[in-house]
PDB file of N, CA and C in Angstrom:
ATOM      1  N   UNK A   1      91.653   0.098  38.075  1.00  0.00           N
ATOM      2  CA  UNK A   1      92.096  -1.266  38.279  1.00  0.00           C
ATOM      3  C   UNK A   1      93.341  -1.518  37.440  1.00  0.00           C
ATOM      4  N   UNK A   2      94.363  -1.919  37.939  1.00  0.00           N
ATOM      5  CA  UNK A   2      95.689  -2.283  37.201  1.00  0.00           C
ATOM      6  C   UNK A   2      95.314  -3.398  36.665  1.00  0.00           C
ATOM      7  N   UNK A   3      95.828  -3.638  35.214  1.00  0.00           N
ATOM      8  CA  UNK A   3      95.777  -4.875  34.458  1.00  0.00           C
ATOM      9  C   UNK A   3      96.536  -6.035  34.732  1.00  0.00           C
ATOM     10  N   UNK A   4      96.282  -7.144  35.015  1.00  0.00           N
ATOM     11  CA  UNK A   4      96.959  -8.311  35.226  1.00  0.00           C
ATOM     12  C   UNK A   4      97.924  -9.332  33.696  1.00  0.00           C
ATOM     13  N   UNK A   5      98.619  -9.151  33.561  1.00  0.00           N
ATOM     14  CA  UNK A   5      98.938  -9.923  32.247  1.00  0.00           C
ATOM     15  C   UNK A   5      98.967 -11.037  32.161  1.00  0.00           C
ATOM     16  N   UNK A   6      98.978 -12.011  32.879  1.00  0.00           N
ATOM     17  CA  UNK A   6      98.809 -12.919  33.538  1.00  0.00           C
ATOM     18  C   UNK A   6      98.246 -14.081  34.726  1.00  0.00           C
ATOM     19  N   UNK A   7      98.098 -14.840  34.495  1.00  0.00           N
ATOM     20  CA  UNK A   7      97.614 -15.828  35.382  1.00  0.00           C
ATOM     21  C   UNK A   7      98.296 -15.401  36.983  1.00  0.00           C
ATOM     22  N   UNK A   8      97.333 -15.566  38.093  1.00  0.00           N
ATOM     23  CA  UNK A   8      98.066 -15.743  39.025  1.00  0.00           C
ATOM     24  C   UNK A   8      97.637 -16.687  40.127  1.00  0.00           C
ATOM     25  N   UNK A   9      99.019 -17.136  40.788  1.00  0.00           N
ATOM     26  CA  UNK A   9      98.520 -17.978  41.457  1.00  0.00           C
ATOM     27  C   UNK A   9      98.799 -18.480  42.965  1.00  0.00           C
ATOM     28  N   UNK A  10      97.850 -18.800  43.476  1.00  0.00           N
ATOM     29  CA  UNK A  10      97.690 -18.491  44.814  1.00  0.00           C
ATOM     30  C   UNK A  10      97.841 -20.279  45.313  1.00  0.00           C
ATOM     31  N   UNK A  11      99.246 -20.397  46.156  1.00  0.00           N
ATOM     32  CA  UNK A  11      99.171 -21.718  46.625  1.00  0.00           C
ATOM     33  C   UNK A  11      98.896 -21.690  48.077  1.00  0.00           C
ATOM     34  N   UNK A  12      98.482 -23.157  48.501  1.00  0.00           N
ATOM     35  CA  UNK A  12      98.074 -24.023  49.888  1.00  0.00           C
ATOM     36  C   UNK A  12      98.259 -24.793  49.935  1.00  0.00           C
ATOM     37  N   UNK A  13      98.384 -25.698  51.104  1.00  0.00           N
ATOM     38  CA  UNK A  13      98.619 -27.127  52.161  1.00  0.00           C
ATOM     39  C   UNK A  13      97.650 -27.609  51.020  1.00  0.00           C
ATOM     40  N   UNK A  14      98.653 -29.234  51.093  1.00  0.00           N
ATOM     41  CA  UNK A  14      97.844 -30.298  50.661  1.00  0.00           C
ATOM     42  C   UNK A  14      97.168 -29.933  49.196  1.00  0.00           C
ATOM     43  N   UNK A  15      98.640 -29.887  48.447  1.00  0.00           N
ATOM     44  CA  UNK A  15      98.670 -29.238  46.716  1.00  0.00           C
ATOM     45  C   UNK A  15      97.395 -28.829  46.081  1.00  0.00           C
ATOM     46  N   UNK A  16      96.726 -27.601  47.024  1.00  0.00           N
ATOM     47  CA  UNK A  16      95.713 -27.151  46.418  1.00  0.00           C
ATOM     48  C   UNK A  16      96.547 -26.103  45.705  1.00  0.00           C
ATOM     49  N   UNK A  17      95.505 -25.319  44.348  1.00  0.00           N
ATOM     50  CA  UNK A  17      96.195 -24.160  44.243  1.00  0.00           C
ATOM     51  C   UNK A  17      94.911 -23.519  43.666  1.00  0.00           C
ATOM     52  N   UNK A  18      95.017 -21.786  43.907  1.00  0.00           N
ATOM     53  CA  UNK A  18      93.813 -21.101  43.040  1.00  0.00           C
ATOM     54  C   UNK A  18      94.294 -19.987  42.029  1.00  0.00           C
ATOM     55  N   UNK A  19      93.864 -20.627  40.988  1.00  0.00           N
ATOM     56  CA  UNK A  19      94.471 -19.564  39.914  1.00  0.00           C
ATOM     57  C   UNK A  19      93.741 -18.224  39.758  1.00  0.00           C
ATOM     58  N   UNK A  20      93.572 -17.215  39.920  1.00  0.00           N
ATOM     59  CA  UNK A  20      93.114 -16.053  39.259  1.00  0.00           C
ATOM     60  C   UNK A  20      93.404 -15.637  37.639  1.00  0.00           C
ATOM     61  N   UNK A  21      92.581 -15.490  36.697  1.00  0.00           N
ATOM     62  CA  UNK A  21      92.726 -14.805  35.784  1.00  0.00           C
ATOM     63  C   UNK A  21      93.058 -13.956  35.356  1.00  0.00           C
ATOM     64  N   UNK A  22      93.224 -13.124  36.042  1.00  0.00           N
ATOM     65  CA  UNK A  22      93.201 -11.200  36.334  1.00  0.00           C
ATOM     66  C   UNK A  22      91.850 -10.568  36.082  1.00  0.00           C
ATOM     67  N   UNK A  23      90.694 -11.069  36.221  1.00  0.00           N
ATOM     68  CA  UNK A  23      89.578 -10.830  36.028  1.00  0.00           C
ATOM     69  C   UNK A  23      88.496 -11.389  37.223  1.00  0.00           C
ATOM     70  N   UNK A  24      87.950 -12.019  36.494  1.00  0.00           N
ATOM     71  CA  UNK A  24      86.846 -12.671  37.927  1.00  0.00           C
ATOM     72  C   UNK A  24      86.860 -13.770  38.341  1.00  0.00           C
ATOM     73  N   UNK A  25      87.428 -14.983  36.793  1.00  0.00           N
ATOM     74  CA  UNK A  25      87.686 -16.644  36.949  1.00  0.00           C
ATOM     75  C   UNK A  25      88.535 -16.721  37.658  1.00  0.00           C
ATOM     76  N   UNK A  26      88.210 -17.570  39.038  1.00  0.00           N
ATOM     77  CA  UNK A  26      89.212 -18.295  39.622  1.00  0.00           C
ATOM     78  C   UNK A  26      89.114 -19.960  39.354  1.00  0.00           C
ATOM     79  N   UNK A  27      90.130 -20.858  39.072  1.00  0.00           N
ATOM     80  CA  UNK A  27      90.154 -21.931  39.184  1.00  0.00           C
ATOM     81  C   UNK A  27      90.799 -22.982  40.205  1.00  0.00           C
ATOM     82  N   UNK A  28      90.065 -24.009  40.676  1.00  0.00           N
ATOM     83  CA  UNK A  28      91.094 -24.801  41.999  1.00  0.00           C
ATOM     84  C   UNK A  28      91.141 -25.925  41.287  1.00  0.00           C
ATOM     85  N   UNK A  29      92.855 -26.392  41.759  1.00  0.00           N
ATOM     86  CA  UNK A  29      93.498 -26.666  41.005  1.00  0.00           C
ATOM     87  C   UNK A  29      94.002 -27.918  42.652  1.00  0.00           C
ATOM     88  N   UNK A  30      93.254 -29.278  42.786  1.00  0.00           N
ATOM     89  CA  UNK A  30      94.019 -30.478  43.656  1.00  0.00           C
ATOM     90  C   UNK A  30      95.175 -31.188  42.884  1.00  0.00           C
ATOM     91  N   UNK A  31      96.430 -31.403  43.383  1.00  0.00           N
ATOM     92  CA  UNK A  31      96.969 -32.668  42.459  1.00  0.00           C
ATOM     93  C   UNK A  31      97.340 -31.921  41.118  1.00  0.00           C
ATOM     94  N   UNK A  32      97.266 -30.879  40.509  1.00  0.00           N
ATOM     95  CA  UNK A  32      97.144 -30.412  38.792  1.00  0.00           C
ATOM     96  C   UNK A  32      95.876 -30.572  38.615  1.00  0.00           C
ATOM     97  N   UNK A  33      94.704 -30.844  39.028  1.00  0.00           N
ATOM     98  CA  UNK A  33      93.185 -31.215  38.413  1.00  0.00           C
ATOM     99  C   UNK A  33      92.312 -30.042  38.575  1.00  0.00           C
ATOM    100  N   UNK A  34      91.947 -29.593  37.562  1.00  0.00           N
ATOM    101  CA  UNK A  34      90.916 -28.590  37.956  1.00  0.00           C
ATOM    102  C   UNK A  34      89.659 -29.065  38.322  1.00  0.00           C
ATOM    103  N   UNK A  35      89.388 -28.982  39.577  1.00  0.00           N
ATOM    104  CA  UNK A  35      88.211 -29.979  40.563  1.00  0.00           C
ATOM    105  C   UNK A  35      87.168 -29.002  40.925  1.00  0.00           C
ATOM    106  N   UNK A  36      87.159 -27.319  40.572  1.00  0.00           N
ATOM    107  CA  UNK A  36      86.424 -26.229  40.711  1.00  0.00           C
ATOM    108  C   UNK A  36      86.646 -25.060  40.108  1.00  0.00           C
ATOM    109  N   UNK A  37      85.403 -24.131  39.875  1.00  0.00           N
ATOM    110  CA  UNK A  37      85.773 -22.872  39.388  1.00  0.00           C
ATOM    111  C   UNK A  37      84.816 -21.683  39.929  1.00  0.00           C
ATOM    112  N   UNK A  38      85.159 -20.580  40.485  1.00  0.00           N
ATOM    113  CA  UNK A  38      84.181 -19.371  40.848  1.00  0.00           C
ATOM    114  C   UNK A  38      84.423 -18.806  39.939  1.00  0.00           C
ATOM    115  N   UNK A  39      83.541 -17.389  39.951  1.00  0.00           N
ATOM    116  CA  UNK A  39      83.967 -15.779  39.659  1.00  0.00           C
ATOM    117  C   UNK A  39      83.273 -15.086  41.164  1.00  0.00           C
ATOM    118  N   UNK A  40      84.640 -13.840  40.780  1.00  0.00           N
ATOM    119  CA  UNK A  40      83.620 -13.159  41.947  1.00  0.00           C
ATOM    120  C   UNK A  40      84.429 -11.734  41.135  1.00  0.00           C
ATOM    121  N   UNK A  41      84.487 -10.937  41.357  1.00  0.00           N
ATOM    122  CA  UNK A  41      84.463  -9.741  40.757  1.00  0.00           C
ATOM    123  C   UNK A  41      85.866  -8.461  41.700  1.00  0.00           C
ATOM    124  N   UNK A  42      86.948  -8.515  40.893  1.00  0.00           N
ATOM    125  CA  UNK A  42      87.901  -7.771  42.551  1.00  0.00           C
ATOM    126  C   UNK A  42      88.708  -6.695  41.447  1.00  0.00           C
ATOM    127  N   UNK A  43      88.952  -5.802  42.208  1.00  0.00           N
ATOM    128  CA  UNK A  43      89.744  -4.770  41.502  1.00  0.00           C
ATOM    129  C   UNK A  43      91.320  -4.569  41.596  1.00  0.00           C
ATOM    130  N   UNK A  44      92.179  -5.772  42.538  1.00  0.00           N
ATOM    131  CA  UNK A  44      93.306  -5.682  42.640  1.00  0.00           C
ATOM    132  C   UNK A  44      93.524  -7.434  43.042  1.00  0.00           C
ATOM    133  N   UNK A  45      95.027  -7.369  43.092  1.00  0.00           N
ATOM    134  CA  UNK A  45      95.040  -8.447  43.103  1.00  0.00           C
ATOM    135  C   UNK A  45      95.511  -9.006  44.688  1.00  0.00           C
ATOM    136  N   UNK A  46      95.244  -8.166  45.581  1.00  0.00           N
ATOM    137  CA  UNK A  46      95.467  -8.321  47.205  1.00  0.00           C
ATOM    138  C   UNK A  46      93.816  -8.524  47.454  1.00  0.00           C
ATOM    139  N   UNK A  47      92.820  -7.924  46.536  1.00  0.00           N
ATOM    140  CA  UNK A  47      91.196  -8.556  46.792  1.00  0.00           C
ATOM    141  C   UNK A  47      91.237 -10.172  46.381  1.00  0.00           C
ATOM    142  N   UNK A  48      91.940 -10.327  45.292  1.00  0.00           N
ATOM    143  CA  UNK A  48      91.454 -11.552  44.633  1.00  0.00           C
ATOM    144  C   UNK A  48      92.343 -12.281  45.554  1.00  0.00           C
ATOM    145  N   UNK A  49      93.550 -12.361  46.071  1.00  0.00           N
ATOM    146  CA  UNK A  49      94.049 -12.787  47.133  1.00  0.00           C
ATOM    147  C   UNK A  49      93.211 -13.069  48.459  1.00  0.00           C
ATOM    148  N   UNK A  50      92.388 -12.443  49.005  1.00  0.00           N
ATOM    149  CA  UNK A  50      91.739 -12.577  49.619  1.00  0.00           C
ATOM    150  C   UNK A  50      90.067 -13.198  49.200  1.00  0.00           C
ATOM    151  N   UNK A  51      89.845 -13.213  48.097  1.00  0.00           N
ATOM    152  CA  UNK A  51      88.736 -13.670  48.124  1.00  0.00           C
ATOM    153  C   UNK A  51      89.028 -15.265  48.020  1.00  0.00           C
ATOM    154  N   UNK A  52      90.516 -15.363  47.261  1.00  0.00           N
ATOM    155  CA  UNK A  52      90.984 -16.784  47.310  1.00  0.00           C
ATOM    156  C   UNK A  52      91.023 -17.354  48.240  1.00  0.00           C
ATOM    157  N   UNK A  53      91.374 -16.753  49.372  1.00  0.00           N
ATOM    158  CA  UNK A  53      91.493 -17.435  50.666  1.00  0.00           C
ATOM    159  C   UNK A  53      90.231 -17.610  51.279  1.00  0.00           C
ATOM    160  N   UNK A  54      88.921 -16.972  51.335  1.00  0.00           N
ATOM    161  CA  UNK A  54      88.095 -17.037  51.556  1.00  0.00           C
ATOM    162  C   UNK A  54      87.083 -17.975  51.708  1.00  0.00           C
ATOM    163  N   UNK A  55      87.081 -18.129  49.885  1.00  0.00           N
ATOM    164  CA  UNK A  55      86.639 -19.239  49.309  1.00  0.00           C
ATOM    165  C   UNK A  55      86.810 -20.570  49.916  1.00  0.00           C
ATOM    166  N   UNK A  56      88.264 -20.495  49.454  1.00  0.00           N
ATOM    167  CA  UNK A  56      88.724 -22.194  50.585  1.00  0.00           C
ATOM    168  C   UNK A  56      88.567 -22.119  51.993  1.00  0.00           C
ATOM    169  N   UNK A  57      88.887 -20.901  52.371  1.00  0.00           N
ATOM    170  CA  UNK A  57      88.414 -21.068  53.817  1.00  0.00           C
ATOM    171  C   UNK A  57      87.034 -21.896  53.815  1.00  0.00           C
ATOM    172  N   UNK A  58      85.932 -21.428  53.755  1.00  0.00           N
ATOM    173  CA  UNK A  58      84.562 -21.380  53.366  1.00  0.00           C
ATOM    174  C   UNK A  58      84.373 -23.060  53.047  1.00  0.00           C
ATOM    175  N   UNK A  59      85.249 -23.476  51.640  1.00  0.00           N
ATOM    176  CA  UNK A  59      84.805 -24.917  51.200  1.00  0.00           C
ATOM    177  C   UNK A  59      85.103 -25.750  52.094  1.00  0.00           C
ATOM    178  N   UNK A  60      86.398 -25.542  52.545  1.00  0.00           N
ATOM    179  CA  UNK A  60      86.835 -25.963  53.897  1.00  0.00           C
ATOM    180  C   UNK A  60      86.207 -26.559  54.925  1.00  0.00           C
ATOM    181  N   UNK A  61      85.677 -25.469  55.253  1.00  0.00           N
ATOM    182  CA  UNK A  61      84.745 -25.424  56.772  1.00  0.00           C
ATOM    183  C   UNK A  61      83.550 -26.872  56.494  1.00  0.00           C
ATOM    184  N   UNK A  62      82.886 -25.639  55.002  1.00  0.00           N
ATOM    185  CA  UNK A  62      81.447 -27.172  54.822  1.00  0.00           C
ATOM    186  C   UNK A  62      81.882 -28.283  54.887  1.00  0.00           C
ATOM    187  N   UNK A  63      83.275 -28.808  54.005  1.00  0.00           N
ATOM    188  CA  UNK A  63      83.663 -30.258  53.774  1.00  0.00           C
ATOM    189  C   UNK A  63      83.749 -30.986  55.180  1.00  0.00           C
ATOM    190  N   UNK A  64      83.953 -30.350  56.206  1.00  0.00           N
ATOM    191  CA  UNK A  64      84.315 -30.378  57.530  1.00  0.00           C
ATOM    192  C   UNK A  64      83.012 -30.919  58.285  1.00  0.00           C
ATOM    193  N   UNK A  65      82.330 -30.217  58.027  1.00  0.00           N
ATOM    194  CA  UNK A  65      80.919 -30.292  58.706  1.00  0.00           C
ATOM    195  C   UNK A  65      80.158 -31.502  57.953  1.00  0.00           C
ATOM    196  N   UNK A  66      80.317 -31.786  56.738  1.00  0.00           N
ATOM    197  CA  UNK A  66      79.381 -32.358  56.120  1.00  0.00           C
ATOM    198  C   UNK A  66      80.100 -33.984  56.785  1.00  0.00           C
ATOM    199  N   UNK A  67      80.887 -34.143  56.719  1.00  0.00           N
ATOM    200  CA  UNK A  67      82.108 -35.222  57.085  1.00  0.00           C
ATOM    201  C   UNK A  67      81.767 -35.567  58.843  1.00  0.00           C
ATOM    202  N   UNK A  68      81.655 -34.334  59.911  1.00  0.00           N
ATOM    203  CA  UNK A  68      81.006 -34.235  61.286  1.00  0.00           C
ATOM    204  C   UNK A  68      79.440 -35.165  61.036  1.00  0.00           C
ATOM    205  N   UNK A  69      78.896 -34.889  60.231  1.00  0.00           N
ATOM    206  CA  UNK A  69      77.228 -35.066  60.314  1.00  0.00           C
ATOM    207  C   UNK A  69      77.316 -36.786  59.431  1.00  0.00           C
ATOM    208  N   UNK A  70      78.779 -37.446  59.200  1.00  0.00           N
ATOM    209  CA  UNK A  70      78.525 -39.125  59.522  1.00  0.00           C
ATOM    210  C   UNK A  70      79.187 -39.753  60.201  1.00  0.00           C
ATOM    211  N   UNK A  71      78.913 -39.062  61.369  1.00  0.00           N
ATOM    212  CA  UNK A  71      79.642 -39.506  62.737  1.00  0.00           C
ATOM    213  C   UNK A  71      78.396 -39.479  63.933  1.00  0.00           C
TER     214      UNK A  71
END
């Protein structure tokens, strides 16, 4: 696994952003606010790229549905 020296960070629509650690902490980041945090465990930083996207994909979807079901 190559070492990360730094923070990295992964932006999206509608000033979300997800920081990676270079480790497992990811943080989401609305507005500047840290409003969430995972770990998940990646050995490069094109995994953690993708698990970033994932994730929001994922929170995404529920916020979506949960929002459908008061209608």
């Amino acid at each position: 696994m190559d070492k990360i020296e730094s923070d990295v960070t992964y932006k999206y629509e509608n000033n979300i952003e997800i920081v990676w650690n270079g480790l497992a902490t990811f943080n989401v980041f609305v507005d500047g606010n840290n409003v969430n945090c995972f770990t998940h465990t990646v050995e490069n930083e094109s995994q953690a790229r993708w698990v970033a996207d994932e994730w929001l994909a994922m929170e995404l979807e529920e916020e979506k549905l949960r929002y459908a079901d008061a209608y």
